[in-house]
PDB file of N, CA and C in Angstrom:
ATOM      1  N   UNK A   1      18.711 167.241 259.531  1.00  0.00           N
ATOM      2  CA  UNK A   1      19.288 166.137 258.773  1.00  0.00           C
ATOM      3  C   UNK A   1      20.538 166.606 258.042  1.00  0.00           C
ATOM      4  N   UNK A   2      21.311 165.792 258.123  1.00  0.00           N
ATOM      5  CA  UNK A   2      22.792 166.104 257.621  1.00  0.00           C
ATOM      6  C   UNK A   2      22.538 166.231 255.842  1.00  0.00           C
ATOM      7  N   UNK A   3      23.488 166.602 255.389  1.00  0.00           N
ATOM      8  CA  UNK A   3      23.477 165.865 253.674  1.00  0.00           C
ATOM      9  C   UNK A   3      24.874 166.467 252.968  1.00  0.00           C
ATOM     10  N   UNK A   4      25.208 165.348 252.340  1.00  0.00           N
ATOM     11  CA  UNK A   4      26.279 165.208 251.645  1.00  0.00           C
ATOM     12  C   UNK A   4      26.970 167.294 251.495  1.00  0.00           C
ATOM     13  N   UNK A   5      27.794 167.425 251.372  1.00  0.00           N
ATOM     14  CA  UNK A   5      28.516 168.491 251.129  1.00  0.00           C
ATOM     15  C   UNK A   5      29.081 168.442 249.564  1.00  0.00           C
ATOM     16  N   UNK A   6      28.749 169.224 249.425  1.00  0.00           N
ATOM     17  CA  UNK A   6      29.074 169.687 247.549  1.00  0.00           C
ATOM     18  C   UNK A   6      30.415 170.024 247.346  1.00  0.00           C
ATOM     19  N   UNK A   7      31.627 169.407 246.402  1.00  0.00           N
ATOM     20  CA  UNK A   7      32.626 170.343 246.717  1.00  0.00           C
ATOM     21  C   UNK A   7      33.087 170.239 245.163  1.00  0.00           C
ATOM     22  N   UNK A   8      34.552 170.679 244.984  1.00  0.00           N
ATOM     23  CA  UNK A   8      34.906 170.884 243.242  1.00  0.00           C
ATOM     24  C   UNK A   8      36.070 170.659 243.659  1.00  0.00           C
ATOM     25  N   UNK A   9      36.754 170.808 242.147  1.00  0.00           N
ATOM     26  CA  UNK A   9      38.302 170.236 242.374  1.00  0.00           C
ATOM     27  C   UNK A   9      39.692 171.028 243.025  1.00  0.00           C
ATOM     28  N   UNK A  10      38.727 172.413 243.195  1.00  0.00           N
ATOM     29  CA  UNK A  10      39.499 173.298 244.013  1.00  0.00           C
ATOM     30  C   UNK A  10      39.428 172.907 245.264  1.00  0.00           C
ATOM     31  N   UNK A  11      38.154 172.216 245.707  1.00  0.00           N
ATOM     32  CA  UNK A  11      37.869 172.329 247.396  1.00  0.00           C
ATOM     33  C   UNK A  11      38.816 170.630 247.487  1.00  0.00           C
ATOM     34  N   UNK A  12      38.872 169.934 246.883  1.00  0.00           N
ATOM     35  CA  UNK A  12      39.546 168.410 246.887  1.00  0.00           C
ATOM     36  C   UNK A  12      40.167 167.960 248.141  1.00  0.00           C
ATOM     37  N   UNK A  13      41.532 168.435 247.693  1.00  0.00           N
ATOM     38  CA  UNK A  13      42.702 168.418 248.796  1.00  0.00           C
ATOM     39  C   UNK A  13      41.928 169.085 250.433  1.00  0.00           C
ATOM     40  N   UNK A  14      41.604 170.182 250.419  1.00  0.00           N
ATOM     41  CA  UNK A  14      41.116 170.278 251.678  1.00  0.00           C
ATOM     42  C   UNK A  14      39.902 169.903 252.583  1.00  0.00           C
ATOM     43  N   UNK A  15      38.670 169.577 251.715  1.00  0.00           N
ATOM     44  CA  UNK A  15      37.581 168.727 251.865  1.00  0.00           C
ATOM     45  C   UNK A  15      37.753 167.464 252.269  1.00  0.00           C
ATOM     46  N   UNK A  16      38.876 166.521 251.774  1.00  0.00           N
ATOM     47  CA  UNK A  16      39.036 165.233 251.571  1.00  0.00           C
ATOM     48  C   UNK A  16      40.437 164.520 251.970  1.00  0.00           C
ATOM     49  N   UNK A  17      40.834 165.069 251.745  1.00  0.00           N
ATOM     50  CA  UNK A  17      43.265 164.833 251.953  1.00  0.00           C
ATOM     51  C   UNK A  17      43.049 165.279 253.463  1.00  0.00           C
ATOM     52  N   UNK A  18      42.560 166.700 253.426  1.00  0.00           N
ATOM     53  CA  UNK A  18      43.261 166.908 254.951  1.00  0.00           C
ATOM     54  C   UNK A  18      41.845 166.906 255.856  1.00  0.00           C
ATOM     55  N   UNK A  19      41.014 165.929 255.618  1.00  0.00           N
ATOM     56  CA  UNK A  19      40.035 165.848 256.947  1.00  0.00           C
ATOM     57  C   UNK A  19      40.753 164.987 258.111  1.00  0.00           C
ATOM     58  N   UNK A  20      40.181 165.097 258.744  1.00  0.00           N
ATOM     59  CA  UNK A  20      40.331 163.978 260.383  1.00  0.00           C
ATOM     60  C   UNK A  20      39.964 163.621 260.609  1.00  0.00           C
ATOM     61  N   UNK A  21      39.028 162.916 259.470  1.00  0.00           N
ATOM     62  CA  UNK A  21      38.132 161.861 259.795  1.00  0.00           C
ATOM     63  C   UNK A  21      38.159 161.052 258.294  1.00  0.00           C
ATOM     64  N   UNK A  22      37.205 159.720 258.445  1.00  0.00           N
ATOM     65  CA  UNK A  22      36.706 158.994 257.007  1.00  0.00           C
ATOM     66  C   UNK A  22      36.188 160.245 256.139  1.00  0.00           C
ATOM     67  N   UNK A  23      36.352 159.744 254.718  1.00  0.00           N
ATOM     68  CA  UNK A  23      35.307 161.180 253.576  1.00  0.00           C
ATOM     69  C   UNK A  23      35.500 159.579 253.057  1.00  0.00           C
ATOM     70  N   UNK A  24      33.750 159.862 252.630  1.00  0.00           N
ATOM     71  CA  UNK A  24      33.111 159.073 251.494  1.00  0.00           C
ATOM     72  C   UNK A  24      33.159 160.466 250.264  1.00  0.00           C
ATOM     73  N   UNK A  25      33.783 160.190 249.023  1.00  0.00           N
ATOM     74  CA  UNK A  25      33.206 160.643 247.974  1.00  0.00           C
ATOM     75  C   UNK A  25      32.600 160.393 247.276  1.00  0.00           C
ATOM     76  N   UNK A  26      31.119 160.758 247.024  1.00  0.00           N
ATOM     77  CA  UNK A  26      30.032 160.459 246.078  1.00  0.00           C
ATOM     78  C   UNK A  26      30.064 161.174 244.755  1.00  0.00           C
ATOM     79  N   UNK A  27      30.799 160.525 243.566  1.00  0.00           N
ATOM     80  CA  UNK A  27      30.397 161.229 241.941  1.00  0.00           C
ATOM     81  C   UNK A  27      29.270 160.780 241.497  1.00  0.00           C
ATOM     82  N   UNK A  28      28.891 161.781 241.002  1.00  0.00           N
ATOM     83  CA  UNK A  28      27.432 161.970 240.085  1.00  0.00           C
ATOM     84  C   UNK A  28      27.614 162.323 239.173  1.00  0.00           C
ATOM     85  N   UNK A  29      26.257 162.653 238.394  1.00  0.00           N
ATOM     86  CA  UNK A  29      25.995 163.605 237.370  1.00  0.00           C
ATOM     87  C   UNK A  29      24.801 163.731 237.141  1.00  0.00           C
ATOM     88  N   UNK A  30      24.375 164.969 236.593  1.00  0.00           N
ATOM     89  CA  UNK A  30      22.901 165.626 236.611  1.00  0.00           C
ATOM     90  C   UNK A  30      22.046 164.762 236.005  1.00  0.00           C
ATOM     91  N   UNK A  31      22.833 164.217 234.846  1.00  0.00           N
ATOM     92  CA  UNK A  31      21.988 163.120 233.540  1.00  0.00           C
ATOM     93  C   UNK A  31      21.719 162.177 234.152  1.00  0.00           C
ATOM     94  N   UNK A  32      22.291 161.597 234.976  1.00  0.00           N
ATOM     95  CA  UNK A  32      22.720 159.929 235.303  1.00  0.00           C
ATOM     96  C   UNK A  32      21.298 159.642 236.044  1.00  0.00           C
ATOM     97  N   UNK A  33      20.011 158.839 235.658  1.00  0.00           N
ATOM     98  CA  UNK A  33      18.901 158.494 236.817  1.00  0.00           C
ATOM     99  C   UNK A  33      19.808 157.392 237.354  1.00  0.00           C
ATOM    100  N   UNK A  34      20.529 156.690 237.666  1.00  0.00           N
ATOM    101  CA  UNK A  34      21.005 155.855 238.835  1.00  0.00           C
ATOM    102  C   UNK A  34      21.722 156.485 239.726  1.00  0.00           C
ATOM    103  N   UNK A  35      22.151 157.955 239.669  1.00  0.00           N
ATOM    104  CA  UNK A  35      22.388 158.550 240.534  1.00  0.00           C
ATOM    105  C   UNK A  35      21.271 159.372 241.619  1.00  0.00           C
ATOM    106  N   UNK A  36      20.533 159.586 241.063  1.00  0.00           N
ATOM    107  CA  UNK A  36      19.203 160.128 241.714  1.00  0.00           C
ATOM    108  C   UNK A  36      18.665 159.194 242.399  1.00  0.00           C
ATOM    109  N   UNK A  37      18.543 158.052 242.100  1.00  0.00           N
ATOM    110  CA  UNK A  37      18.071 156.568 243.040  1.00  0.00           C
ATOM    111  C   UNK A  37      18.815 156.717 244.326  1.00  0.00           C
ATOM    112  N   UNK A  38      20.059 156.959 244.223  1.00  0.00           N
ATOM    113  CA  UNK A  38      21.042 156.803 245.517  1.00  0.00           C
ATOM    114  C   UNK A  38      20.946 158.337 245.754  1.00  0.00           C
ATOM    115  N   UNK A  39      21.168 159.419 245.840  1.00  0.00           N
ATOM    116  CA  UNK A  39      21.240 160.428 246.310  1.00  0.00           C
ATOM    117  C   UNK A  39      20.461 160.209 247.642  1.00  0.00           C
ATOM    118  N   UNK A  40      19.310 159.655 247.986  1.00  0.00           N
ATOM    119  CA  UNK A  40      18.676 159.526 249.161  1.00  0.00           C
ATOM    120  C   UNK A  40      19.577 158.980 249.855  1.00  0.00           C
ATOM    121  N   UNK A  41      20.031 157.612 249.775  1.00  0.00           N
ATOM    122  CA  UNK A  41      21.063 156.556 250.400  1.00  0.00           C
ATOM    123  C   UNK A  41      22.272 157.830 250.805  1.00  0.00           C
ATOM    124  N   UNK A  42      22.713 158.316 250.068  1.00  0.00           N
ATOM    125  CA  UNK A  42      23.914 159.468 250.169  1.00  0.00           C
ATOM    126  C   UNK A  42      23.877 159.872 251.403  1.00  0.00           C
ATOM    127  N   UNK A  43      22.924 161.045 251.363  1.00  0.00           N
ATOM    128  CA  UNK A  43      21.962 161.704 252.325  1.00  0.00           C
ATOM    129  C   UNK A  43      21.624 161.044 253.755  1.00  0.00           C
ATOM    130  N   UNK A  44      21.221 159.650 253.575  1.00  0.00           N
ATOM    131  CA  UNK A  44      21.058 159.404 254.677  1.00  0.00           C
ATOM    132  C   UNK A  44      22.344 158.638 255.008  1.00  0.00           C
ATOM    133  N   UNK A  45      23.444 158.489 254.420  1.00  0.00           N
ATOM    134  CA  UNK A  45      24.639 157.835 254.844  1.00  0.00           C
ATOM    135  C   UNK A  45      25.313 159.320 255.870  1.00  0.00           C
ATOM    136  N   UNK A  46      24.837 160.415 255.705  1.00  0.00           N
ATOM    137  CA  UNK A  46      25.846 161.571 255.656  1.00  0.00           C
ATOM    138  C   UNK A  46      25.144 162.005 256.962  1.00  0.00           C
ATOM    139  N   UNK A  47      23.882 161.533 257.327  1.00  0.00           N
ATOM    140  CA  UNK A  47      23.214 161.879 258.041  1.00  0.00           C
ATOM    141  C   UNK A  47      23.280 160.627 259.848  1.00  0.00           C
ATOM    142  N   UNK A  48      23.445 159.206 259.178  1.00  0.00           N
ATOM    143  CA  UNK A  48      23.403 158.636 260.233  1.00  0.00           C
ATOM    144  C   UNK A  48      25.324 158.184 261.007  1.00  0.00           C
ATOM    145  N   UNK A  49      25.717 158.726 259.829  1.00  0.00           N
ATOM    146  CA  UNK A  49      27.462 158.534 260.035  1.00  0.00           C
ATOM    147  C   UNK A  49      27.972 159.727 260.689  1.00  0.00           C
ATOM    148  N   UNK A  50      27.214 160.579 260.530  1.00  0.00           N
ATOM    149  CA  UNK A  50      28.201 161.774 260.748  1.00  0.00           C
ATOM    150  C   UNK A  50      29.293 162.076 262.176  1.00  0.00           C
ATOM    151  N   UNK A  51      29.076 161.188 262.408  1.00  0.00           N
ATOM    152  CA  UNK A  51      30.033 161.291 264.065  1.00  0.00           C
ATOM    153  C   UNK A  51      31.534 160.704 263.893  1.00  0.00           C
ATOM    154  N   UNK A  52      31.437 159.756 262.405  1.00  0.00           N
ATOM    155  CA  UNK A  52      32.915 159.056 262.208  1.00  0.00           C
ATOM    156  C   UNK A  52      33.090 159.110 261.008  1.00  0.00           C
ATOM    157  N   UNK A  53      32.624 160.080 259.975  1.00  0.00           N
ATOM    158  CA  UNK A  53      32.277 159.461 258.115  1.00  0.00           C
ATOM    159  C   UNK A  53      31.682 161.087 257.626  1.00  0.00           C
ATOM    160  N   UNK A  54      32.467 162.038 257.329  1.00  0.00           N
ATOM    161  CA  UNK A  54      32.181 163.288 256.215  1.00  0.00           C
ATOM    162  C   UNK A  54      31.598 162.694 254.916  1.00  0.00           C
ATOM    163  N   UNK A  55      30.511 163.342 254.554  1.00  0.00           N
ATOM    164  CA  UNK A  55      30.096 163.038 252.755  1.00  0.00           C
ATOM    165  C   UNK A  55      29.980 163.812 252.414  1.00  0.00           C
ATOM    166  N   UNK A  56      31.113 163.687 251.350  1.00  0.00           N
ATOM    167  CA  UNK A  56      30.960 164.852 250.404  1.00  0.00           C
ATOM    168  C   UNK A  56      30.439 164.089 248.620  1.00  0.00           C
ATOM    169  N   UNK A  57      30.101 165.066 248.052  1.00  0.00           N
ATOM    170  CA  UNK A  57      29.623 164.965 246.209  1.00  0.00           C
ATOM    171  C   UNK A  57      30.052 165.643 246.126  1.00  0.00           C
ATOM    172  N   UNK A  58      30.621 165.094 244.600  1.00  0.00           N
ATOM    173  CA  UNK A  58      31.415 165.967 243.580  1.00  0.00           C
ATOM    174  C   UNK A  58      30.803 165.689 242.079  1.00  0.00           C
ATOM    175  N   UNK A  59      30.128 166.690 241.383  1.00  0.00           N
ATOM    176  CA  UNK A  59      29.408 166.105 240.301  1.00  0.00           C
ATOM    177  C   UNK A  59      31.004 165.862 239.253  1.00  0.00           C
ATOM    178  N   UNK A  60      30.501 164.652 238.649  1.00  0.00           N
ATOM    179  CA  UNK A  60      31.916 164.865 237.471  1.00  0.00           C
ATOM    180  C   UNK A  60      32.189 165.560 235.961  1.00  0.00           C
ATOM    181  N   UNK A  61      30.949 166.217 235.463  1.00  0.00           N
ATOM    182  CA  UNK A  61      31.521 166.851 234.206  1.00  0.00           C
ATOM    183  C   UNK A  61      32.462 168.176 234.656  1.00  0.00           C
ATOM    184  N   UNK A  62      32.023 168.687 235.602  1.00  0.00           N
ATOM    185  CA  UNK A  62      33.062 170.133 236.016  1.00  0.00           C
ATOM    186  C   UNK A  62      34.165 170.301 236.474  1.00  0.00           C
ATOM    187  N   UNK A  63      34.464 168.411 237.088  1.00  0.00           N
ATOM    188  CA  UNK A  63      35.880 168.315 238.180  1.00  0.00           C
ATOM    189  C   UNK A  63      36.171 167.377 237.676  1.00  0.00           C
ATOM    190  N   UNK A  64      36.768 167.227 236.079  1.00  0.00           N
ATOM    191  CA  UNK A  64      37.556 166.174 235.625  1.00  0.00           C
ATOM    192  C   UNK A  64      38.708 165.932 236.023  1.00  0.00           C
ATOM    193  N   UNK A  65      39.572 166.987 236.896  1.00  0.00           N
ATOM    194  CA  UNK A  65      40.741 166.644 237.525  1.00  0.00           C
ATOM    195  C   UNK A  65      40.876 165.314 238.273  1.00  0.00           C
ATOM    196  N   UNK A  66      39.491 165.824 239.570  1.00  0.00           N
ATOM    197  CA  UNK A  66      39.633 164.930 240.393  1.00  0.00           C
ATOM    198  C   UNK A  66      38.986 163.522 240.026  1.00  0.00           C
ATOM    199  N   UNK A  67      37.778 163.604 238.851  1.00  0.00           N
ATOM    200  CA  UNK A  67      37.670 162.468 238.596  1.00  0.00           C
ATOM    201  C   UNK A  67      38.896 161.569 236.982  1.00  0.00           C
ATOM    202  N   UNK A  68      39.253 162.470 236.583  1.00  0.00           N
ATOM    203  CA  UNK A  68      41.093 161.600 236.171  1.00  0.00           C
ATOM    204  C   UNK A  68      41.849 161.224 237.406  1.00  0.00           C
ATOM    205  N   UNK A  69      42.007 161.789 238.140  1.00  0.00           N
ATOM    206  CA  UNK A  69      43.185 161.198 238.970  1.00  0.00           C
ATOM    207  C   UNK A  69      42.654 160.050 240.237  1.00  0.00           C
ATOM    208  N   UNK A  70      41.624 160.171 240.221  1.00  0.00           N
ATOM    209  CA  UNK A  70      40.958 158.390 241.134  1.00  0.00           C
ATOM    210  C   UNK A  70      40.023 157.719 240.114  1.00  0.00           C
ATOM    211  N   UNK A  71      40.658 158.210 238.511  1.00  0.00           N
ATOM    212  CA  UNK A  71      39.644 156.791 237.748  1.00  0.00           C
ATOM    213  C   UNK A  71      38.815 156.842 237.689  1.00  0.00           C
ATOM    214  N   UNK A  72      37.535 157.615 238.391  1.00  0.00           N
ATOM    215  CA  UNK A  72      36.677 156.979 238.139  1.00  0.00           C
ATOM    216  C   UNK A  72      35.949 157.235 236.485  1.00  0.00           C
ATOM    217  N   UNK A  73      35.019 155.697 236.412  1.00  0.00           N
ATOM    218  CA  UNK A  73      35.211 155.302 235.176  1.00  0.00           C
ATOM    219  C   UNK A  73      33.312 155.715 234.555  1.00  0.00           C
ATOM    220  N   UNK A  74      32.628 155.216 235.655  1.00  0.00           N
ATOM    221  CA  UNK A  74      30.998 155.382 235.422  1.00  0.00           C
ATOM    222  C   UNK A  74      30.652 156.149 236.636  1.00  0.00           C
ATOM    223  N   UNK A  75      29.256 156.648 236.648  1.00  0.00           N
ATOM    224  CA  UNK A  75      28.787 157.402 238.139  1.00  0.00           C
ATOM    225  C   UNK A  75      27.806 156.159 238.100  1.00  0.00           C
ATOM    226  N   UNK A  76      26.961 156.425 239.350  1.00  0.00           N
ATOM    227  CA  UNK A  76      27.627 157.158 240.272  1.00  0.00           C
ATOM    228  C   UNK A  76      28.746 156.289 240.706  1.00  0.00           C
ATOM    229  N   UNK A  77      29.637 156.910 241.760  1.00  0.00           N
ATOM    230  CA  UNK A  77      30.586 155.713 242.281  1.00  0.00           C
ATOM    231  C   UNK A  77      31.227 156.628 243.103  1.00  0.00           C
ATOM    232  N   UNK A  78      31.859 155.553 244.446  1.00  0.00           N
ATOM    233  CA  UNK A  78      32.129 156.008 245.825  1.00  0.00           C
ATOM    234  C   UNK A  78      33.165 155.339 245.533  1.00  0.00           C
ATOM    235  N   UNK A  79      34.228 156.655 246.680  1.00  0.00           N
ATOM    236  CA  UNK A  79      35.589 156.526 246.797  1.00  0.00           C
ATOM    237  C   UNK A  79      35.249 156.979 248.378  1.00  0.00           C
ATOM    238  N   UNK A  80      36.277 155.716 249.387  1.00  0.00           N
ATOM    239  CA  UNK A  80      36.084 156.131 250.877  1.00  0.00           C
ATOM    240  C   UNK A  80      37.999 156.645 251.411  1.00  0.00           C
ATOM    241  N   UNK A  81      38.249 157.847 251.592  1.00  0.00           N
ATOM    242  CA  UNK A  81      39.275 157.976 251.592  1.00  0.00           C
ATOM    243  C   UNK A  81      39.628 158.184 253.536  1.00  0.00           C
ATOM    244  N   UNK A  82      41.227 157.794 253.596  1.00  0.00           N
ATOM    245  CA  UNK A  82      41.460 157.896 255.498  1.00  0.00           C
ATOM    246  C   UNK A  82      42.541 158.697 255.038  1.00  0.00           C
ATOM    247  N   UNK A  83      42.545 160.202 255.095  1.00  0.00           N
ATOM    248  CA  UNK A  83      43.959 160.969 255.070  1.00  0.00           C
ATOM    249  C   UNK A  83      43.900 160.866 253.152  1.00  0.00           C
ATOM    250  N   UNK A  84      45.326 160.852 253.247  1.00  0.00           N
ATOM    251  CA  UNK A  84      45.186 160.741 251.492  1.00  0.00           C
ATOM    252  C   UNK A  84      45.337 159.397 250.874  1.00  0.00           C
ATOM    253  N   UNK A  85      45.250 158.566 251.546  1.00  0.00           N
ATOM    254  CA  UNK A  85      44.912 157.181 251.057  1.00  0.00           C
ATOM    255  C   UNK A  85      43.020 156.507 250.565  1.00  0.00           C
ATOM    256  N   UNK A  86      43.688 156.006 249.780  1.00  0.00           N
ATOM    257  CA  UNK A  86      42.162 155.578 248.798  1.00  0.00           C
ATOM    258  C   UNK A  86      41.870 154.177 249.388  1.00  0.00           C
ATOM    259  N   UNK A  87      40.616 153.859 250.478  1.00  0.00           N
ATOM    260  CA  UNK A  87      40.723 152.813 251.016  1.00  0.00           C
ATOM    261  C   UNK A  87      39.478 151.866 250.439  1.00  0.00           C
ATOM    262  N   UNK A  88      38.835 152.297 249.772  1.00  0.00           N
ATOM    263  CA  UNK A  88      37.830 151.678 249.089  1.00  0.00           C
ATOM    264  C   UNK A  88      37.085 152.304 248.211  1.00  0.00           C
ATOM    265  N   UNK A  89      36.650 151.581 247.230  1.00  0.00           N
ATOM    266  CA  UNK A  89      36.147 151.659 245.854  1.00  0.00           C
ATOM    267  C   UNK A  89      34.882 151.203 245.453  1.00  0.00           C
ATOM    268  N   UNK A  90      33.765 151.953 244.495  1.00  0.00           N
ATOM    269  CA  UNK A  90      32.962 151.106 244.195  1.00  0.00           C
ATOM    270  C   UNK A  90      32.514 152.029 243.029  1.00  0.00           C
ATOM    271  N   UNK A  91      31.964 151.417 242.153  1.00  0.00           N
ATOM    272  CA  UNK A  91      31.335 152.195 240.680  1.00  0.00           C
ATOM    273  C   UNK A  91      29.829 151.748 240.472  1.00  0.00           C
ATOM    274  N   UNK A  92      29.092 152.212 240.171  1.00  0.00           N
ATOM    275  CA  UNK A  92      27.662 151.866 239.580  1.00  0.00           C
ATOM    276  C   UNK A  92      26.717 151.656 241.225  1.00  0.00           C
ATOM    277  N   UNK A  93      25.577 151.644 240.872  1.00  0.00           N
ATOM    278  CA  UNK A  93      24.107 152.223 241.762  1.00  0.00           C
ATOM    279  C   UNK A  93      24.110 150.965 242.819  1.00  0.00           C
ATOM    280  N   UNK A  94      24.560 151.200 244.023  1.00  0.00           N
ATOM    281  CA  UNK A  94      23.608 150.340 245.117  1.00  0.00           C
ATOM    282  C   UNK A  94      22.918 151.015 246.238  1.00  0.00           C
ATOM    283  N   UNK A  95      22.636 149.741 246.391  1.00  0.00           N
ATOM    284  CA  UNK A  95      20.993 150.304 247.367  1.00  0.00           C
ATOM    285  C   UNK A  95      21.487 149.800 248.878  1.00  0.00           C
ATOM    286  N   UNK A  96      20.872 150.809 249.577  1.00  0.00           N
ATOM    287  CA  UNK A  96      21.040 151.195 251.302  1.00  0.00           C
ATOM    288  C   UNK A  96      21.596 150.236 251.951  1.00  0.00           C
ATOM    289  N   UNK A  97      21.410 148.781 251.783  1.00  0.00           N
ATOM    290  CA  UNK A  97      21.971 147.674 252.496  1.00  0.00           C
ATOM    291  C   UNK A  97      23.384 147.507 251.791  1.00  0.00           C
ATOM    292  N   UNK A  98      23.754 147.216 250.699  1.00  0.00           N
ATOM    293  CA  UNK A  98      25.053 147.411 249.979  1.00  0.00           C
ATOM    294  C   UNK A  98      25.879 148.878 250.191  1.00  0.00           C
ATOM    295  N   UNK A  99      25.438 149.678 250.652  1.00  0.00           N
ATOM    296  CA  UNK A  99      25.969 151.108 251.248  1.00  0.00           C
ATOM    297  C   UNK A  99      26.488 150.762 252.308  1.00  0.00           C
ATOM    298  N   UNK A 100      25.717 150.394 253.396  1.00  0.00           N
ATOM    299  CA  UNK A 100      26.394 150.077 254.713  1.00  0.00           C
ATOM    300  C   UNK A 100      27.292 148.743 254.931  1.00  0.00           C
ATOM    301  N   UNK A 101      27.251 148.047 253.851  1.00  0.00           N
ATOM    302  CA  UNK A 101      28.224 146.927 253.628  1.00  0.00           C
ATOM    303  C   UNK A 101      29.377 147.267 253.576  1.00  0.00           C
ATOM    304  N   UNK A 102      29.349 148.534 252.634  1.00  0.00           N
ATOM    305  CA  UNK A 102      30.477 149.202 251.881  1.00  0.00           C
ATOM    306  C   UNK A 102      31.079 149.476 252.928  1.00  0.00           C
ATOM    307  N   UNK A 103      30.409 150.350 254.185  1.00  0.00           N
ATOM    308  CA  UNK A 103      30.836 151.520 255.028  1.00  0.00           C
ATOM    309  C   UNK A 103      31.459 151.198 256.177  1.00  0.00           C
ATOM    310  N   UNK A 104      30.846 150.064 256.700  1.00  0.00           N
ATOM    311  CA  UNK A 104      30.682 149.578 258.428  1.00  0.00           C
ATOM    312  C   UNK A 104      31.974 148.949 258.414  1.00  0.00           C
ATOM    313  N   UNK A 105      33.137 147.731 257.783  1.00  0.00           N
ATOM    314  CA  UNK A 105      34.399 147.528 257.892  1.00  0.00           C
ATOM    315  C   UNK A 105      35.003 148.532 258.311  1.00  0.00           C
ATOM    316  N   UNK A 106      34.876 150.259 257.587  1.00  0.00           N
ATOM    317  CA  UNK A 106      36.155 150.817 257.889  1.00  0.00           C
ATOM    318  C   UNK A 106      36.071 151.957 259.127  1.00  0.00           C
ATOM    319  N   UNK A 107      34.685 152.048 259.131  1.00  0.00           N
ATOM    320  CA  UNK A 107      34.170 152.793 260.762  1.00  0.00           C
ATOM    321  C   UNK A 107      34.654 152.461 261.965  1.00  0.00           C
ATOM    322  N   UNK A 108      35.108 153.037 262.956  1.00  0.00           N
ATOM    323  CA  UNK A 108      35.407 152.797 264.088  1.00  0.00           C
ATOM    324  C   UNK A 108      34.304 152.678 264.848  1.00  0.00           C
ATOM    325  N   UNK A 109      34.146 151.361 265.476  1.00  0.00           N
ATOM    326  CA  UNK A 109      33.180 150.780 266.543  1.00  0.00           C
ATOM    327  C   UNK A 109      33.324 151.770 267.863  1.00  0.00           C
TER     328      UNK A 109
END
């Protein structure tokens, strides 16, 4: 089973800017229980995508860089990036059917 890839604000740019493919970024944090609800959803997003869709997590108290410079405002919350463009957004806890809502527009059929 696949699962999300851990990265920091050093790994950013090369984890995420220069993939060749979709990167979902998943912020968390250790405190947050609405992040632990979705960590499964994560996991299995990272697991049934993996042929068109990298997932990576980035917890946010340690990588305030990267979470100042895409905003984000609450965890958890997904950023779906193509190259270095920010193509979709979302903040606060959804569940597996609202995940693939999120996801399936920007996937290639």
């Amino acid at each position: 089973m696949s699962k999300a890839i851990a990265i920091n604000d050093q790994e950013f740019e090369a984890e995420v800017i220069g993939a060749n493919q979709l990167v979902l970024v998943y912020f968390w944090a250790s405190w947050c229980g609405p992040c632990r609800l979705m960590s499964s959803s994560i996991d299995w997003a990272a697991d049934n995508y993996s042929s068109s869709l990298k997932v990576v997590k980035m917890e946010v108290d340690p990588n305030q860089v990267t979470v100042k410079q895409y905003q984000v405002e609450g965890v958890p919350a997904l950023r779906l990036f193509q190259g270095n463009e920010l193509i979709a957004s979302s903040e606060g806890a959804i569940a597996k059917p609202k995940l693939i809502s999120f996801l399936d527009p920007h996937l290639p059929n």
